[in-house]
Each structure stands twice: as C-alpha cells, then as structure tokens.
Protein backbone atom coordinates (compact mmCIF):
# COMPACT_ATOMS: atom_id res chain seq x y z
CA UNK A 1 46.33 -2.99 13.06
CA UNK A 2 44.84 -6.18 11.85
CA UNK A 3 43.85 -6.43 8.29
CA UNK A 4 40.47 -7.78 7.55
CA UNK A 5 40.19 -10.42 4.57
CA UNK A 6 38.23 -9.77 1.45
CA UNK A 7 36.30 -13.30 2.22
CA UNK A 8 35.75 -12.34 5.38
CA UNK A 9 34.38 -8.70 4.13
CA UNK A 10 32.50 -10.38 1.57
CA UNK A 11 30.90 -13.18 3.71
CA UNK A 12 29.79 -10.04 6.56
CA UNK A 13 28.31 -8.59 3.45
CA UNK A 14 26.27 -11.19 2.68
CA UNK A 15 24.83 -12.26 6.23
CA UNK A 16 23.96 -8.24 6.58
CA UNK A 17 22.13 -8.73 3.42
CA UNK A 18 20.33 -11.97 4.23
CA UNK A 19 19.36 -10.40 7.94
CA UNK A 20 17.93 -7.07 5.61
CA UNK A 21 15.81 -9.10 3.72
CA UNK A 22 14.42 -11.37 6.18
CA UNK A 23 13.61 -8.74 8.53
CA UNK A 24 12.29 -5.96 6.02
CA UNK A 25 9.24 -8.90 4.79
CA UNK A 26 8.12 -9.01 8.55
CA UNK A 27 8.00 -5.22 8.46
CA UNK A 28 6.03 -4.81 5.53
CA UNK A 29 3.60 -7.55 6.31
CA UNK A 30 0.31 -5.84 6.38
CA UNK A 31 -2.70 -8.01 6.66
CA UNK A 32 -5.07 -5.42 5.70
CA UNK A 33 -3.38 -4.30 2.35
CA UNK A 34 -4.94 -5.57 -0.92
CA UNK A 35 -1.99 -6.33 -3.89
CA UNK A 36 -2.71 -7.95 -7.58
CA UNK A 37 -4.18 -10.88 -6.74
CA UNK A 38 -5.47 -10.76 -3.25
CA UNK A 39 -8.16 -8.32 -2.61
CA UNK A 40 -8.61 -7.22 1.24
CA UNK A 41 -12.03 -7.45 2.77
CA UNK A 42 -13.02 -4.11 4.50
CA UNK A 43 -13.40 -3.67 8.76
CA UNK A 44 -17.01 -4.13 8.15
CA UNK A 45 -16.85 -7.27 6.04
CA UNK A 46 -19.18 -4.93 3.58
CA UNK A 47 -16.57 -4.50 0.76
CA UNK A 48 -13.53 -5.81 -0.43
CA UNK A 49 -10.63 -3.86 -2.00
CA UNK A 50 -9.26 -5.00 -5.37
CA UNK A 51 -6.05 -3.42 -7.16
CA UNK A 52 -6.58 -2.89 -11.21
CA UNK A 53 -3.50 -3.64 -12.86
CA UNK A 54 -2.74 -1.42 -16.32
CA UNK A 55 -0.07 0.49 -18.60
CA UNK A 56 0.42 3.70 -18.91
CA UNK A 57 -0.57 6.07 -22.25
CA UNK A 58 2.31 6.50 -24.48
CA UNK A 59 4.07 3.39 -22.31
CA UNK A 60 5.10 5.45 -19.59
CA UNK A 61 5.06 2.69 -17.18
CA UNK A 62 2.89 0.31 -15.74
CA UNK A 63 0.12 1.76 -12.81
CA UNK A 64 -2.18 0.37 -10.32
CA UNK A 65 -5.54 1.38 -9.14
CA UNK A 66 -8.12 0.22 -6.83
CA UNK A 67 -11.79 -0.51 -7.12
CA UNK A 68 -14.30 -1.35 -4.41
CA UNK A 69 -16.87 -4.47 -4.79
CA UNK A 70 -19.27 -5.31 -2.60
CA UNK A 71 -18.42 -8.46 -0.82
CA UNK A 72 -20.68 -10.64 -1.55
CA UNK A 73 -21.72 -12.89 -4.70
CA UNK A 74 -22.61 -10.38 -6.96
CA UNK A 75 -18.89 -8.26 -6.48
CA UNK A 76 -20.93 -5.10 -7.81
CA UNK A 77 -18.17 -2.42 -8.45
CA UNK A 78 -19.40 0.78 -5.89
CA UNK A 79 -16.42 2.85 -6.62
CA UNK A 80 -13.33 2.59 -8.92
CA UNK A 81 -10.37 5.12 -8.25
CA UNK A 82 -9.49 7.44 -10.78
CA UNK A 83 -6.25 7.70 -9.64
CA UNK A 84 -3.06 5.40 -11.32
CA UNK A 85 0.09 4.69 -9.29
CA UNK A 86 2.92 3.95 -11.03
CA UNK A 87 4.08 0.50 -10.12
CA UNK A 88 7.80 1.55 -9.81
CA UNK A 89 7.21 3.12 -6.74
CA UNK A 90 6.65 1.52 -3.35
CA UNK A 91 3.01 1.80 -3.31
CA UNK A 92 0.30 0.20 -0.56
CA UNK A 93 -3.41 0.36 -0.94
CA UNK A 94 -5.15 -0.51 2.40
CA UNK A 95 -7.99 -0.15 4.92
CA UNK A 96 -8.61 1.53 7.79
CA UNK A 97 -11.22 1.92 10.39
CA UNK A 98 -14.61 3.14 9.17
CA UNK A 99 -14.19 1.73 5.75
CA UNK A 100 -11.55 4.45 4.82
CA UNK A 101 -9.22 3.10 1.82
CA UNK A 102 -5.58 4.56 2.37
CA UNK A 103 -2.97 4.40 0.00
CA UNK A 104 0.30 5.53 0.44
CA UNK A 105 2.73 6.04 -3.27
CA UNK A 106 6.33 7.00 -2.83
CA UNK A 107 6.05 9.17 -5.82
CA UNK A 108 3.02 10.98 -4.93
CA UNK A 109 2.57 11.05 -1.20
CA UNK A 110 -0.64 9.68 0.75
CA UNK A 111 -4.50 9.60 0.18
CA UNK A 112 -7.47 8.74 1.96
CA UNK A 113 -11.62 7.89 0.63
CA UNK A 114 -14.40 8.18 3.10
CA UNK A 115 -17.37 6.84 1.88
CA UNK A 116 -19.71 9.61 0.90
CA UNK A 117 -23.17 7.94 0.02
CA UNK A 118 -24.26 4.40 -1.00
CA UNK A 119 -22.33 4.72 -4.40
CA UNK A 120 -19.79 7.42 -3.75
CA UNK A 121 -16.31 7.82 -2.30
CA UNK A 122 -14.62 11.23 -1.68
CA UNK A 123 -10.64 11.63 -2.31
CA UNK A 124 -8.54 13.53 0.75
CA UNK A 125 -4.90 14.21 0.53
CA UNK A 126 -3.49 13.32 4.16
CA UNK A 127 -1.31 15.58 6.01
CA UNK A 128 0.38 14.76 9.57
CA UNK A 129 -1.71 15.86 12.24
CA UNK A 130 -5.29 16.08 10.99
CA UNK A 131 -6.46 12.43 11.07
CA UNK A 132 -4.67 9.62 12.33
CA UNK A 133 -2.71 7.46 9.84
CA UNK A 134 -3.52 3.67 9.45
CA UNK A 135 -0.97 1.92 11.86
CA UNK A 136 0.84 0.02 9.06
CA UNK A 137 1.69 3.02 7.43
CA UNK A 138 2.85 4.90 10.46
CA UNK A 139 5.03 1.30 10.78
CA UNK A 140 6.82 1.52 7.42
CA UNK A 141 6.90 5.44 6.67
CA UNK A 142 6.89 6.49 10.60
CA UNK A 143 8.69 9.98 9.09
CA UNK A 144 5.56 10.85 7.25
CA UNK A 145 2.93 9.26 8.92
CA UNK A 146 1.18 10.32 13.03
C-alpha cells in the first residue's frame, strides 16, 4: 500500500477548506435578509427591516433584534421586536411574502410576525407543516424547515 505524504495530506486539507468556504457564502446568500448595517426593504416596498445591535444584562453576550420603519423619509419605527438573539448563534432575520418577518436563531429555533393592524405585529413560533417556510431558510436549515 502506498503511503500518502503529510504535504500532500496537508495541501488536500487545505483545497477542501478553500472549496467549503467558497461554496458555503453562495449558500447563505440571501437577498432578502437584513444584517447590521443593511436593512432589507419588505415585498411590498412599504417597510424596511433593520437589525438593533446590543449587549446583554449582566454581559451575557451580545444580541440582535429587529425593528420595522416605514420606508420612506420619515423611517417611523411601526414595530420593534422584543425578542434578543444572541449573536453567537447563526441567526437570520428576513422577509417573506405578505410582509411576514422570519427569523430563524440556532439557539432558539424559528419565528414568524404577521402584521396585525397599522401599528401592530403578532409573534408565531413556526413548526414544520403549518405554514410554509421562507425558501432561504428551507435552503440553509432544509432539516427543520417545509
């Protein structure tokens, strides 16, 4: 049997590595997720979706949350989420069809807001099978998402 060298091990390593990385950013590319920075504009062009970066009580960790602005020049906040994610967990905060915000935390599983009135959005914890997952997440997490 033919021994394999540890350069040669190494250098398989490495181009396995490089083809992970380069191939995992085209998976993940979601055009409709808002991240620090770079708020996503809703499927009605009505609202855009902003992440709130903060730290923890007690310094726990850091945590994002979202808050909806109308999109237009006066950015009036409609709705700000309650709910912190803790930024050391994969975490995507996106839109779906009919204005629904999704966001999907590896630490705490996945949510969904329908808007409820002019001012109001109402929480829902998803589960497979009752309303169809966004497409991206049923992309990256196809083991938890229909």
């Amino acid at each position: 049997m033919k021994k394999i060298s540890l350069v040669t091990l190494a250098t398989l390593f490495l181009v396995l590595v490089v083809i992970f990385l380069m191939t995992r950013g085209e998976v993940n590319k979601c055009e409709v997720c808002a991240i620090p920075g770079k708020a996503a504009i809703s499927p009605s062009g009505m609202y855009k979706l902003e992440i709130v970066a903060g730290d923890a009580d007690g310094g726990s960790g850091k945590f994002n949350q979202f808050r909806i602005t109308k999109n237009n020049s006066s950015r009036e906040v409609v709705y700000t989420s309650e709910d912190k994610f803790y930024t050391r967990h994969e975490t995507w905060f996106l839109w779906n069809t009919g204005d629904q915000v999704w966001v999907y935390s590896g630490d705490v599983g996945t949510f969904y807001w329908n808007k409820s009135d002019e001012t109001g959005w109402k929480k829902f914890t998803y589960r497979k099978g009752v309303i169809p997952a966004p497409d991206f997440l049923k992309k990256i997490r196809p083991e938890y998402h229909i």
